[in-house]
N, C-alpha and C. Protein backbone atom coordinates (compact mmCIF):
# COMPACT_ATOMS: atom_id res chain seq x y z
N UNK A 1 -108.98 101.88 -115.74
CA UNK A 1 -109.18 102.87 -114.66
C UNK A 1 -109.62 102.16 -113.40
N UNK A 2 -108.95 102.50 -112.31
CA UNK A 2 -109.17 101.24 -110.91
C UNK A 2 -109.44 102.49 -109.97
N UNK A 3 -110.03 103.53 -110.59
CA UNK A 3 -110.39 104.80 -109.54
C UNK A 3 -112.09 104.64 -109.54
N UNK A 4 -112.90 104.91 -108.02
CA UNK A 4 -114.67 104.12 -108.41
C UNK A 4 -114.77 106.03 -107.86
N UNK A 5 -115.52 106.67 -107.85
CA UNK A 5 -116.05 107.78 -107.11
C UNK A 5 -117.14 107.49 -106.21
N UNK A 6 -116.87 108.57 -104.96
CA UNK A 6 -117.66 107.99 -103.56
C UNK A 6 -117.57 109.07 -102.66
N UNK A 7 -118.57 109.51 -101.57
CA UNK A 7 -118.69 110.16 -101.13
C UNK A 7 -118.35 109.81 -99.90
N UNK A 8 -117.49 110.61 -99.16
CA UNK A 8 -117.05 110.29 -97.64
C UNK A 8 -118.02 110.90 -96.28
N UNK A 9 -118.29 110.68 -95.73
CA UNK A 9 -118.87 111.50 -94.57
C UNK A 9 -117.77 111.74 -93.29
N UNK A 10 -117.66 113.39 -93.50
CA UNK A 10 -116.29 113.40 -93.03
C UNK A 10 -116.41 114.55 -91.39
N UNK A 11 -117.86 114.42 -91.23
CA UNK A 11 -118.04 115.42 -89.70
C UNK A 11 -117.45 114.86 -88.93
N UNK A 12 -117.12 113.75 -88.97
CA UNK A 12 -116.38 113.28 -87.35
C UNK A 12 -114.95 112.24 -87.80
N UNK A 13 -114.05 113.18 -88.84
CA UNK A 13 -113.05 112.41 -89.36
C UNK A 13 -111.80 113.46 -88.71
N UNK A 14 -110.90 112.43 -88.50
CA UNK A 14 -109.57 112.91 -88.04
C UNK A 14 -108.38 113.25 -89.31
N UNK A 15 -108.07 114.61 -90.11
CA UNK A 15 -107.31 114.21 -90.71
C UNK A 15 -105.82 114.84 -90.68
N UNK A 16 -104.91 114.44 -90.82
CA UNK A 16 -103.63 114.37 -90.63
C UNK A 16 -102.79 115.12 -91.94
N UNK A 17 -102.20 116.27 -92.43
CA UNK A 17 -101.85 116.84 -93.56
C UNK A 17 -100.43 117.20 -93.02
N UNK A 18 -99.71 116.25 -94.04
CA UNK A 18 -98.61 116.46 -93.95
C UNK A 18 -97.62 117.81 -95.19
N UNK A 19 -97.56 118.72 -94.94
CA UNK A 19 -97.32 120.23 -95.35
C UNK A 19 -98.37 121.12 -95.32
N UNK A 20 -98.00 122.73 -95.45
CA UNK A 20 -98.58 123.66 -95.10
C UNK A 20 -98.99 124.80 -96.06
N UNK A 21 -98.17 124.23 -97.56
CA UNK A 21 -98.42 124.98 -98.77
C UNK A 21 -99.48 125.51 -98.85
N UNK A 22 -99.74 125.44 -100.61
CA UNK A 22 -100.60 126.04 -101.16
C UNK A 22 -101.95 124.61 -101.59
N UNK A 23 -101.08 123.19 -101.77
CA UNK A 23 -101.88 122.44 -101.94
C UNK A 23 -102.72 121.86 -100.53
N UNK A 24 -101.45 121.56 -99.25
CA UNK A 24 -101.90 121.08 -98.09
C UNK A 24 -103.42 122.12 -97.79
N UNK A 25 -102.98 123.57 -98.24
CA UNK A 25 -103.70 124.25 -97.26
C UNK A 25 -105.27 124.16 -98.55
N UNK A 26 -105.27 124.11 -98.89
CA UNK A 26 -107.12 123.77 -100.08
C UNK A 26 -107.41 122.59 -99.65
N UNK A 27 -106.41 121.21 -99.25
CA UNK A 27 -106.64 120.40 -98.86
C UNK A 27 -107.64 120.51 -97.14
N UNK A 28 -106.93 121.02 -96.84
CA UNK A 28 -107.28 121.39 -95.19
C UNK A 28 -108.73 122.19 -95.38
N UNK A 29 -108.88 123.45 -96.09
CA UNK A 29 -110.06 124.29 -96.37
C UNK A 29 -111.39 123.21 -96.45
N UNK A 30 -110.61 122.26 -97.13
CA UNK A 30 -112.08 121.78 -97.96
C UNK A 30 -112.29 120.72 -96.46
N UNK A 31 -111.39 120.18 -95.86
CA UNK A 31 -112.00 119.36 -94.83
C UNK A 31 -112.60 119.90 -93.70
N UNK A 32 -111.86 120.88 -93.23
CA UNK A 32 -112.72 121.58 -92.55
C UNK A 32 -113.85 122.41 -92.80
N UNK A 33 -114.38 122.59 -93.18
CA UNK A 33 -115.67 123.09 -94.31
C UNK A 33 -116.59 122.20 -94.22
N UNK A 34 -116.47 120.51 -94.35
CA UNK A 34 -117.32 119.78 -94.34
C UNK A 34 -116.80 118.75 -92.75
N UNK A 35 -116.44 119.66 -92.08
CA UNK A 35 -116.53 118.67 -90.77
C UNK A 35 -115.86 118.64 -89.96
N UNK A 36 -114.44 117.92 -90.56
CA UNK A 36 -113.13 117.51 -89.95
C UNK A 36 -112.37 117.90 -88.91
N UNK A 37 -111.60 117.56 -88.03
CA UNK A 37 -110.67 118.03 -87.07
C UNK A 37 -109.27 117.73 -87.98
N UNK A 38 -108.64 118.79 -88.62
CA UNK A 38 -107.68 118.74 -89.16
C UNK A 38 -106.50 119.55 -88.83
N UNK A 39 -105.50 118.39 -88.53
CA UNK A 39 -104.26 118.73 -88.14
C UNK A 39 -102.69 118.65 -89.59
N UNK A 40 -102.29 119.88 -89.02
CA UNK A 40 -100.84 119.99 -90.51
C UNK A 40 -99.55 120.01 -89.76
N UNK A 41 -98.75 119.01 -89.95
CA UNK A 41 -97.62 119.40 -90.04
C UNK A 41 -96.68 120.32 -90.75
N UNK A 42 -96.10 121.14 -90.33
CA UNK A 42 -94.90 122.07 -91.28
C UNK A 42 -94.81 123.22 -90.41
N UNK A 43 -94.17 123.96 -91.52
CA UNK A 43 -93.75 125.56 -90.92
C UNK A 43 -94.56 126.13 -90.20
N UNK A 44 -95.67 126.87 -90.96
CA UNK A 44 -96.86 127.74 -90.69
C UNK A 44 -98.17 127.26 -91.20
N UNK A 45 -99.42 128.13 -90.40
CA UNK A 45 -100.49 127.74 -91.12
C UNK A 45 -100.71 129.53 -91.71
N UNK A 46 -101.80 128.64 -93.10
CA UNK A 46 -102.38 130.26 -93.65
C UNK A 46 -103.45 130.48 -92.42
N UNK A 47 -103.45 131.63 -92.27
CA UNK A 47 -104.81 132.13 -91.26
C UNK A 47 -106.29 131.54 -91.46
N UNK A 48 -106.37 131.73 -92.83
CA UNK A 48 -107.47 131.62 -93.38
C UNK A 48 -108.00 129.59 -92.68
N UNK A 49 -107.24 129.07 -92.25
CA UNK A 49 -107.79 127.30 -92.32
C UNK A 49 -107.72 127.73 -90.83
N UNK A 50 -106.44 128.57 -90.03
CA UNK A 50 -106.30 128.64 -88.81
C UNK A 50 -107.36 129.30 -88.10
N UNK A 51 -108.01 130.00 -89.07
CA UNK A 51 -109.28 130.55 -88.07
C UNK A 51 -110.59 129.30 -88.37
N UNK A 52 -110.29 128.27 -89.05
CA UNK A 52 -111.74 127.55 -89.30
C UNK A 52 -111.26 126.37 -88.10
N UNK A 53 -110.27 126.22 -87.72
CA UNK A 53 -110.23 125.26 -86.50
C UNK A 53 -108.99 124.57 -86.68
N UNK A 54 -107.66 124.75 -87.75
CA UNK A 54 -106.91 124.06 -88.14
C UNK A 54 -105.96 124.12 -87.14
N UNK A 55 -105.02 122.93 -87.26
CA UNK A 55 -103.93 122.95 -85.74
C UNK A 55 -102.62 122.23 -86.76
N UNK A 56 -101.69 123.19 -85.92
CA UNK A 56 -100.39 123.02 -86.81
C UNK A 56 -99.30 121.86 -85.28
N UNK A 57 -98.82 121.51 -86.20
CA UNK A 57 -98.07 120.40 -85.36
C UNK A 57 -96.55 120.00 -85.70
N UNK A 58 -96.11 119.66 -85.16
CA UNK A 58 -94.79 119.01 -85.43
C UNK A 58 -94.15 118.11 -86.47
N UNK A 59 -93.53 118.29 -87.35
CA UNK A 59 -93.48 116.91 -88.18
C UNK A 59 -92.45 115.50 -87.40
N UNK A 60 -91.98 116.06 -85.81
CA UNK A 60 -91.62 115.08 -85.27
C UNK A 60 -91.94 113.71 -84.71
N UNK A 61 -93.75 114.66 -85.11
CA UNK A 61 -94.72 113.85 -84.40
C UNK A 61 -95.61 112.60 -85.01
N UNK A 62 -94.86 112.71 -86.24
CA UNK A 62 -95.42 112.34 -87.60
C UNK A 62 -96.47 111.09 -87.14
N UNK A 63 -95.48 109.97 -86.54
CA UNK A 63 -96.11 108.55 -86.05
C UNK A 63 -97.25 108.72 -85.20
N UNK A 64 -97.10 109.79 -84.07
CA UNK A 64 -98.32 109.73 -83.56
C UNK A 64 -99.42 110.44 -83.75
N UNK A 65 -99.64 111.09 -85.34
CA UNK A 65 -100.55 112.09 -86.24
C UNK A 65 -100.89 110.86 -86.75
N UNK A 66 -99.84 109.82 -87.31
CA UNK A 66 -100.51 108.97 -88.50
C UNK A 66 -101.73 108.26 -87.62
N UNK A 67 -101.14 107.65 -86.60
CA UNK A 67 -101.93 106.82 -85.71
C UNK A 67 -103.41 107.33 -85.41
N UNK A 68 -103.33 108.79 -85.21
CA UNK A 68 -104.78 109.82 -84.24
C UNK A 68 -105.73 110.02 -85.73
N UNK A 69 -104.90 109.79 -86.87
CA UNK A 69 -105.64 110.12 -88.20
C UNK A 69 -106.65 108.81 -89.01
N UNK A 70 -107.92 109.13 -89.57
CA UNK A 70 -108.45 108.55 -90.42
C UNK A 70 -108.01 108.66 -91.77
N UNK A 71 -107.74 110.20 -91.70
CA UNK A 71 -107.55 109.93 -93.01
C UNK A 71 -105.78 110.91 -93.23
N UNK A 72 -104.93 110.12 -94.21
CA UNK A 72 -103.46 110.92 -94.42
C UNK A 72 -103.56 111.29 -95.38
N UNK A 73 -103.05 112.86 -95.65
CA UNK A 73 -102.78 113.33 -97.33
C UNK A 73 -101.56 114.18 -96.98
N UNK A 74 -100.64 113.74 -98.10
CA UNK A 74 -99.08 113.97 -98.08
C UNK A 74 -99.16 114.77 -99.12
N UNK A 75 -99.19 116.56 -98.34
CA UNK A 75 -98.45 117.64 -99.44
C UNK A 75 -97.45 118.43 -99.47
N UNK A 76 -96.41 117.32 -99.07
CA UNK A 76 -94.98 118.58 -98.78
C UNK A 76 -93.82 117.80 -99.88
N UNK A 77 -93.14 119.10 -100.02
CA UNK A 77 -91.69 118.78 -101.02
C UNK A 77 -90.66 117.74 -100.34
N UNK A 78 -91.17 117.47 -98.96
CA UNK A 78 -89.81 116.48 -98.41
C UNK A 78 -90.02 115.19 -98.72
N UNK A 79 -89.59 114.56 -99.44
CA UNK A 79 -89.64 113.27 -100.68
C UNK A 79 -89.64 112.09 -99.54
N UNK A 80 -88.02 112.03 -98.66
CA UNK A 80 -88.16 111.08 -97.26
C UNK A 80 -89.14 110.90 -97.03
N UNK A 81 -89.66 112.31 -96.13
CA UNK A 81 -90.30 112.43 -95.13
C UNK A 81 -91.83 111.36 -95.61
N UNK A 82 -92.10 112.38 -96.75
CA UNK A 82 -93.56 112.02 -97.37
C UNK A 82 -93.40 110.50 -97.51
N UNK A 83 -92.11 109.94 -97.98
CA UNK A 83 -92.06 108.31 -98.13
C UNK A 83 -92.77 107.55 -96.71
N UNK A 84 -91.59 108.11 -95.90
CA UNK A 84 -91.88 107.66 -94.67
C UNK A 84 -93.77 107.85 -93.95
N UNK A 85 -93.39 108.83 -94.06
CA UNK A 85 -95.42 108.80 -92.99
C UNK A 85 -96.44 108.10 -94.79
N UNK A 86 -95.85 107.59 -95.27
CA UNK A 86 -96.92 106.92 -96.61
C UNK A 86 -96.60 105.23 -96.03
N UNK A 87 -95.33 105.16 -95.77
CA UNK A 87 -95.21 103.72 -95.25
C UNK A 87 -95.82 103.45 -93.98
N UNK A 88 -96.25 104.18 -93.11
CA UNK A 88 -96.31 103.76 -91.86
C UNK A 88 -97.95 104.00 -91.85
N UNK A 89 -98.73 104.41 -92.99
CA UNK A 89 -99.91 104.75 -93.12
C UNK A 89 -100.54 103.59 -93.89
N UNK A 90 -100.09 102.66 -94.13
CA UNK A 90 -100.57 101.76 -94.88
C UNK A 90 -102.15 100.77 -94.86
N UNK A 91 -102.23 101.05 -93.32
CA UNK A 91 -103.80 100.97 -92.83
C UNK A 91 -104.97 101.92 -93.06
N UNK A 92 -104.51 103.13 -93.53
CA UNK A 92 -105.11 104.42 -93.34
C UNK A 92 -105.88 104.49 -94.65
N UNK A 93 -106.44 105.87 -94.84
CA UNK A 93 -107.00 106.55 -95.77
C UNK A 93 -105.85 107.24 -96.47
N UNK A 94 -105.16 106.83 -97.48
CA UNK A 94 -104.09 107.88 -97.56
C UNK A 94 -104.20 108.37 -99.10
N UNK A 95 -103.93 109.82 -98.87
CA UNK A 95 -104.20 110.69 -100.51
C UNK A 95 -102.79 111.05 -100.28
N UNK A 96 -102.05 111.04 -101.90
CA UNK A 96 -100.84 111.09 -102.08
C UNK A 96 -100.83 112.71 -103.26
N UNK A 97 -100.74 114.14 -103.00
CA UNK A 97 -100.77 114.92 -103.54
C UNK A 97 -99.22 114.96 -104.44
N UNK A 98 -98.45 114.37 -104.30
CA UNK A 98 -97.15 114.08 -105.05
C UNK A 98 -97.29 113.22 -106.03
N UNK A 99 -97.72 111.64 -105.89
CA UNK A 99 -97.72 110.31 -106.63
C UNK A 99 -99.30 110.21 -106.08
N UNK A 100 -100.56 110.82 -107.04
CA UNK A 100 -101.22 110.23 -106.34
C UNK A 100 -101.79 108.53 -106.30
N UNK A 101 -101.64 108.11 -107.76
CA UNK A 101 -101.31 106.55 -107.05
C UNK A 101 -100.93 105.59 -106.44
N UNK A 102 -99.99 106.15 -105.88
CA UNK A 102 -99.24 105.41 -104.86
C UNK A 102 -100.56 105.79 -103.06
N UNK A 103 -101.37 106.09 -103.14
CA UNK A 103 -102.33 106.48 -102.35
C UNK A 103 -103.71 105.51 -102.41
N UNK A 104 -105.01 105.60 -102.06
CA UNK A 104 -105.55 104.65 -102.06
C UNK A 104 -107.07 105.63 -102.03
N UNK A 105 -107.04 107.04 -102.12
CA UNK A 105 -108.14 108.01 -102.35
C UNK A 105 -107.58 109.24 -102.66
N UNK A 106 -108.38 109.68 -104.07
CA UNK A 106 -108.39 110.67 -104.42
C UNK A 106 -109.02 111.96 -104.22
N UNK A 107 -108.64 113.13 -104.20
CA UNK A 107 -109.39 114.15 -103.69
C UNK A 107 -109.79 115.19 -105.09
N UNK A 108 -110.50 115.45 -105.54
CA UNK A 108 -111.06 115.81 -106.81
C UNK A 108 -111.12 116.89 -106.84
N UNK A 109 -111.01 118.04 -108.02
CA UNK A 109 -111.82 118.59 -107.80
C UNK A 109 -112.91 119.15 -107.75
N UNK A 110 -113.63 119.97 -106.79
CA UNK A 110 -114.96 120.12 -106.99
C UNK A 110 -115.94 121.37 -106.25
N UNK A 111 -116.91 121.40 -106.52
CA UNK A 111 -117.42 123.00 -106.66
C UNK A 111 -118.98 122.52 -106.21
N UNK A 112 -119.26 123.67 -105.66
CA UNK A 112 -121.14 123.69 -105.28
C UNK A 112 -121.61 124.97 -105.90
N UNK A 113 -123.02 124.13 -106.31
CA UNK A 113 -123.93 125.93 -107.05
C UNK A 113 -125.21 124.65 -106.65
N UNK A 114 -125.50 125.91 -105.92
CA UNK A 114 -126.77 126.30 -104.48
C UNK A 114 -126.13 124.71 -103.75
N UNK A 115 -127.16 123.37 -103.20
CA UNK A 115 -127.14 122.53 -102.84
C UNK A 115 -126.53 121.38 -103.48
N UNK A 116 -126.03 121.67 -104.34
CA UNK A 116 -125.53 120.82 -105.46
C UNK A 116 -123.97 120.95 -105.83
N UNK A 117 -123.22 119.42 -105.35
CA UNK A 117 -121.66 119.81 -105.46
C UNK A 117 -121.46 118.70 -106.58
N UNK A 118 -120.21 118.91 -107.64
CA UNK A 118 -120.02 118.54 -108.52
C UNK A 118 -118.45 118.52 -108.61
N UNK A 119 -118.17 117.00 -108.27
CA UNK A 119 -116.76 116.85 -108.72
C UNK A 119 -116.26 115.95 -109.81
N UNK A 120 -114.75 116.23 -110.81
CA UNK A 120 -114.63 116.44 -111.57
C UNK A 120 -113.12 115.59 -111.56
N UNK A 121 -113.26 114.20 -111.91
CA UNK A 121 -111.67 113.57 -112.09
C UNK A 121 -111.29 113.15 -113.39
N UNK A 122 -109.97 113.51 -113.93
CA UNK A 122 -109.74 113.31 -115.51
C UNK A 122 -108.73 111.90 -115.07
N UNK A 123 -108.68 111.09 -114.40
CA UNK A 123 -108.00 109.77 -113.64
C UNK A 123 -105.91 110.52 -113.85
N UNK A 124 -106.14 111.99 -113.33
CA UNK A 124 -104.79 112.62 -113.32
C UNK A 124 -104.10 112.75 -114.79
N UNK A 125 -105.30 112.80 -115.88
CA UNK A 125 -104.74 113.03 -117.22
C UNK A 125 -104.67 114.81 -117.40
N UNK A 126 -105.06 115.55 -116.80
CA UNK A 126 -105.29 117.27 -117.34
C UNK A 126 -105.89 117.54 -116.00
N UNK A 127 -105.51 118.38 -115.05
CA UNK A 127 -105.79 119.23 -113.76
C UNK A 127 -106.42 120.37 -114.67
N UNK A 128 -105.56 120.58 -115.92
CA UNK A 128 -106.30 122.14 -116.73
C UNK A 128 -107.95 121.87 -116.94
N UNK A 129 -107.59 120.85 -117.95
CA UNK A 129 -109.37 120.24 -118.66
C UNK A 129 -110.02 120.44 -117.23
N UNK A 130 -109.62 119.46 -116.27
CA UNK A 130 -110.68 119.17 -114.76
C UNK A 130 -111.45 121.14 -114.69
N UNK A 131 -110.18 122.16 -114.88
CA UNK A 131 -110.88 123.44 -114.64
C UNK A 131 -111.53 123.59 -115.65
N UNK A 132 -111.60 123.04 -116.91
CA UNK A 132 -112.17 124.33 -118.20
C UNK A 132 -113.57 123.48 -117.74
N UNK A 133 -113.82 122.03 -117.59
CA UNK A 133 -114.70 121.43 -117.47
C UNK A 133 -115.74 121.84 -116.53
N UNK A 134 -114.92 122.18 -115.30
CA UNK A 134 -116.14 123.21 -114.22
C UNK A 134 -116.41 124.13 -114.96
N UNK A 135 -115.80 125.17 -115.65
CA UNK A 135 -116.04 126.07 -116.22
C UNK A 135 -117.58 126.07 -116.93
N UNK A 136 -117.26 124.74 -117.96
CA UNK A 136 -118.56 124.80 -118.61
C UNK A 136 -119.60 124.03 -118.08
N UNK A 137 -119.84 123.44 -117.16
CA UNK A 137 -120.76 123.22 -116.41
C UNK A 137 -121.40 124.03 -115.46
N UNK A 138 -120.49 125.09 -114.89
CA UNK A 138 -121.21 125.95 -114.39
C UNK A 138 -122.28 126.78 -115.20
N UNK A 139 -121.64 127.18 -116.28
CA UNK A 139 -122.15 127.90 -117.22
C UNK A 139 -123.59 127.82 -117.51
N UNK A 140 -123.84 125.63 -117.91
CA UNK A 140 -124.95 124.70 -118.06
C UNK A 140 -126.16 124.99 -117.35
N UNK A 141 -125.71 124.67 -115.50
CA UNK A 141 -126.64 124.60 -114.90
C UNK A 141 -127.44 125.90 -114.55
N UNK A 142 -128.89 126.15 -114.43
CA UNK A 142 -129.47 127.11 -114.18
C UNK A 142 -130.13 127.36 -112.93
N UNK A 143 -130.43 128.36 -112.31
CA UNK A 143 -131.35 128.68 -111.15
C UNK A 143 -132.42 127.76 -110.95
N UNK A 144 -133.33 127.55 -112.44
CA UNK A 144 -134.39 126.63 -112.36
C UNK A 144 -134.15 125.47 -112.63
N UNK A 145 -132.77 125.15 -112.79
CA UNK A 145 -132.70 123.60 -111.96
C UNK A 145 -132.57 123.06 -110.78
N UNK A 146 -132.24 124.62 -110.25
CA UNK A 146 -131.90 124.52 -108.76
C UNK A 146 -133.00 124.47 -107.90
N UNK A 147 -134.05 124.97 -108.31
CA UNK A 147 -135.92 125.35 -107.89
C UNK A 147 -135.77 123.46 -108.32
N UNK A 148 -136.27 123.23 -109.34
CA UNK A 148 -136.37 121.71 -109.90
C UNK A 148 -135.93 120.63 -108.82
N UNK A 149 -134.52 120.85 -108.21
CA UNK A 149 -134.38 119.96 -107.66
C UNK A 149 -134.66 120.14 -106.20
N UNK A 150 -135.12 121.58 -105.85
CA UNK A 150 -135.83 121.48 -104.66
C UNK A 150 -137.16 120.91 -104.28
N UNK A 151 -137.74 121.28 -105.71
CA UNK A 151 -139.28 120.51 -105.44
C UNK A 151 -139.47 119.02 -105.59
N UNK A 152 -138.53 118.67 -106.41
CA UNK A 152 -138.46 117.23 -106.12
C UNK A 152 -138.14 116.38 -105.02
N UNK A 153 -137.23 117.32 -103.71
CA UNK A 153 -136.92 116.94 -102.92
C UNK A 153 -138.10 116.68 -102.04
N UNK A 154 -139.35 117.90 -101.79
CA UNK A 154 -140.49 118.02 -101.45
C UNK A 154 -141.60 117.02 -101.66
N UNK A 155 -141.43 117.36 -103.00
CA UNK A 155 -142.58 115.12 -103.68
C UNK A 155 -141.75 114.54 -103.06
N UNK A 156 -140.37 114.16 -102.97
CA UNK A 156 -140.56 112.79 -102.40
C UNK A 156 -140.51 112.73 -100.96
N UNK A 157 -140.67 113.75 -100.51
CA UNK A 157 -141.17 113.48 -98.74
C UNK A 157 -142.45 113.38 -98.34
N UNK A 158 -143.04 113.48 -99.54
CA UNK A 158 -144.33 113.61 -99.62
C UNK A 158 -144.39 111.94 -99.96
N UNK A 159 -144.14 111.48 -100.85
CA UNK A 159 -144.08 110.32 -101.72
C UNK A 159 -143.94 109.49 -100.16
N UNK A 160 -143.23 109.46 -99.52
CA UNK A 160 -142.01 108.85 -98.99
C UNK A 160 -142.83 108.06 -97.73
N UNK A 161 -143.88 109.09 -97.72
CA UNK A 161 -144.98 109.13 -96.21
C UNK A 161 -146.31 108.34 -96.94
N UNK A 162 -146.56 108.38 -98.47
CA UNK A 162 -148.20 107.96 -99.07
C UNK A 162 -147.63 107.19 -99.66
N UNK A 163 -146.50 106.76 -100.49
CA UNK A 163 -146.69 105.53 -101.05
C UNK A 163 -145.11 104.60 -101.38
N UNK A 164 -145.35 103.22 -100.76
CA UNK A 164 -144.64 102.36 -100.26
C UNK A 164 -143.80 101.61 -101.23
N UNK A 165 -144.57 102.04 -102.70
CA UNK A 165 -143.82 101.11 -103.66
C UNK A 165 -142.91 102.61 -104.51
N UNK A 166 -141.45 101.85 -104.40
CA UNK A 166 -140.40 102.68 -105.07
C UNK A 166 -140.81 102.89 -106.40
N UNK A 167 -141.31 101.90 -107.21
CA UNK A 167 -141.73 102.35 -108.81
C UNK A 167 -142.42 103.41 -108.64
N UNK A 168 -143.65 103.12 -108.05
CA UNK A 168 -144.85 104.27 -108.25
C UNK A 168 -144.49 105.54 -107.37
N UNK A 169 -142.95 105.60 -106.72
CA UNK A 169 -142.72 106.82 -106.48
C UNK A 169 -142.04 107.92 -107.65
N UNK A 170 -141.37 106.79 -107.79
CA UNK A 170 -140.40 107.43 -109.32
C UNK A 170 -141.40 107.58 -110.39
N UNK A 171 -142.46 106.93 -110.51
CA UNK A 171 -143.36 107.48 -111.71
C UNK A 171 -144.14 108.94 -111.28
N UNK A 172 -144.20 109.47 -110.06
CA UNK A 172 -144.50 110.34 -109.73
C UNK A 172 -143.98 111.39 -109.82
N UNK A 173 -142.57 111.17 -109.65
CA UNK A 173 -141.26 111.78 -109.91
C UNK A 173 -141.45 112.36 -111.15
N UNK A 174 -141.61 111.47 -112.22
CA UNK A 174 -141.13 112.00 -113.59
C UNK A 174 -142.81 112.58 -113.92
N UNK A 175 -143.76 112.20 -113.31
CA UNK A 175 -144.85 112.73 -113.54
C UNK A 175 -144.82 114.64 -113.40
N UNK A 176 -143.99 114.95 -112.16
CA UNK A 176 -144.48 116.51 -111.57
C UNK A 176 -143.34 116.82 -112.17
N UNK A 177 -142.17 116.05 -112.65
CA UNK A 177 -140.42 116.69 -113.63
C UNK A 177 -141.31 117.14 -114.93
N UNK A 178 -141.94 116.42 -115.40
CA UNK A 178 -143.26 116.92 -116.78
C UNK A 178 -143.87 117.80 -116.63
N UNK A 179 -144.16 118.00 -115.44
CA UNK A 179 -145.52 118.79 -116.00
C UNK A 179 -145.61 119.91 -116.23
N UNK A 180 -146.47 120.51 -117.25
CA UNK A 180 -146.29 122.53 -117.66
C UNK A 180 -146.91 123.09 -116.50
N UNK A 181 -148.02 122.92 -115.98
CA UNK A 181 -148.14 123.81 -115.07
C UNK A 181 -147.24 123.87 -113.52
N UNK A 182 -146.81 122.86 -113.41
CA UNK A 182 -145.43 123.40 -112.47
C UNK A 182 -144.14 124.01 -113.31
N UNK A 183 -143.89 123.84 -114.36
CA UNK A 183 -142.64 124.65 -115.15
C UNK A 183 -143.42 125.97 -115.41
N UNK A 184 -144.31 126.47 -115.73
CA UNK A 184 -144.65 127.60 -115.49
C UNK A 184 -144.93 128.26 -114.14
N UNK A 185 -145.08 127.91 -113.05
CA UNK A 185 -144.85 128.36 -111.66
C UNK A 185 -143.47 128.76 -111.89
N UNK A 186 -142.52 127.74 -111.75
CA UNK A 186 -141.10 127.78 -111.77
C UNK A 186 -140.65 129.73 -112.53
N UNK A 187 -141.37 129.19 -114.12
CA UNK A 187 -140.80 130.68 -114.61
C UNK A 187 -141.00 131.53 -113.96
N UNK A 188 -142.00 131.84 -113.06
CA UNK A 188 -143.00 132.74 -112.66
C UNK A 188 -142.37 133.48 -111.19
N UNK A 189 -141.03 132.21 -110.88
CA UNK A 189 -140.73 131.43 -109.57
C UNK A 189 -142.22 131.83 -108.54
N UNK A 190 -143.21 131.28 -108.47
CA UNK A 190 -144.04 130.75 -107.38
C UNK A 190 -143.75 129.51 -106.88
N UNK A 191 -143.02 129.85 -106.38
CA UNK A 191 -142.13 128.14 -105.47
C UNK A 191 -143.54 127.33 -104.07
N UNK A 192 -143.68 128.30 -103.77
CA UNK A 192 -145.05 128.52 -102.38
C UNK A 192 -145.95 127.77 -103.64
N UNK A 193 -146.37 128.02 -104.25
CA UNK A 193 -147.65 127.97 -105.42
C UNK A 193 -147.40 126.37 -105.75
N UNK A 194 -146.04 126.06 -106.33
CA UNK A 194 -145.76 125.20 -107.29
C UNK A 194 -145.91 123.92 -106.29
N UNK A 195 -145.43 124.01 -104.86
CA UNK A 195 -145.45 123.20 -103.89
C UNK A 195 -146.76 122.39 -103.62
N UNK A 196 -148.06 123.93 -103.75
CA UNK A 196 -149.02 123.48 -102.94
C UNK A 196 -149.61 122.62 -104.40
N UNK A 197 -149.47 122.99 -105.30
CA UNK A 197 -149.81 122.11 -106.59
C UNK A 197 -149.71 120.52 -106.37
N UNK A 198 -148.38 120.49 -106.17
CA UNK A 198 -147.53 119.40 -106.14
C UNK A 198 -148.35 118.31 -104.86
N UNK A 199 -148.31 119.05 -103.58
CA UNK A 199 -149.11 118.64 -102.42
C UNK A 199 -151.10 118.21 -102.90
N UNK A 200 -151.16 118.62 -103.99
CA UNK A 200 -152.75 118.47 -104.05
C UNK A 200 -152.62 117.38 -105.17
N UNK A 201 -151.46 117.48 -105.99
CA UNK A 201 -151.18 116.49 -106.84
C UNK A 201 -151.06 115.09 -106.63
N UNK A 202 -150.47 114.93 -105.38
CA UNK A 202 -150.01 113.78 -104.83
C UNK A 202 -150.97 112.92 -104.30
N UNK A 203 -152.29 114.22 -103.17
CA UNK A 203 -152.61 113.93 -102.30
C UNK A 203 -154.01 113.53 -103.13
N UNK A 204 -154.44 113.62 -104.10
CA UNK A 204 -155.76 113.31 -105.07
C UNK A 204 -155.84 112.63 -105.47
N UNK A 205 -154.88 111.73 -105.15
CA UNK A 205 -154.82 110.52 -106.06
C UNK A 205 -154.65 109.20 -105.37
């Protein structure tokens, strides 16, 4: 497997989608959602990307989309075409929704519950499994993991400001992930409560 997983930071990315389908256009949703100035070549756009900022373009224009783009993802049935703007992208970011190996990044899929996104690659063995697999992970995670990983976010800004050594932050970490009387706040959800615990916990020591 020569696929690594990685997170892009994509608020100030240019991307270039070549078709207007059903795949281009989830493709487009999800970039614009987290940032992007994303432009499609083809027929039409769905409304739904066209009202989030999406811009439909020419496929005449192909060379000078590839050029204005960081990142290329090829989702149209025209086999040429897609050959062509994949050859001339060879510097680029390019996701290949046809062959995606013949590409050089994959686009996964993936899902958020509360602050927490979770994506899901079978290295293109089962697109089905990739869904049953969200399926049961959604199922997994609970509300009070979602509290859990807020208050942890809290210790360590706390941590982050009182103490300098990374071990003895992470032992702190797993210290307030233990403890019953913050998992009973949690049940209770006293989030306000569990905090100021946490804040007197830190700060007493």
């Amino acid at each position: 497997m020569n696929w690594t997983s990685v997170y892009l930071k994509t608020n100030s990315l240019n991307v270039f989608i070549l078709g207007t389908g059903e795949v281009a256009t989830r493709r487009a949703d999800k970039f614009l959602s987290h940032g992007a100035s994303v432009k499609l070549a083809g027929d039409s756009l769905d409304s739904s990307i066209e009202e989030k900022g999406a811009i439909l373009v020419s496929t005449e224009d192909v060379d000078e989309l590839v050029n204005w783009a960081d990142l290329v993802i090829i989702a149209s049935g025209d086999r040429e075409l897609s050959n062509y703007v994949a050859s001339i992208a060879d510097n680029k970011l390019l996701n290949r929704a046809d062959f995606p190996n013949e590409g050089n990044l994959i686009v996964p899929t993936s899902f958020n519950i509360g602050n927490v996104e979770i994506s899901i690659f079978t290295n293109g063995k089962s697109p089905l499994m990739a869904r049953q697999l969200r399926k049961r992970i959604q199922e997994i995670i609970t509300d009070e993991d979602l509290i859990k990983m807020e208050l942890q976010d809290y210790a360590r800004s706390i941590l982050k400001e009182k103490v300098d050594d990374q071990k003895e932050r992470r032992t702190y970490l797993y210290t307030i992930f233990e403890d019953k009387n913050i998992h009973n706040l949690i049940e209770k959800n006293k989030i306000d409560e569990a905090k100021a615990y946490i804040y007197n916990l830190i700060n007493e020591n």
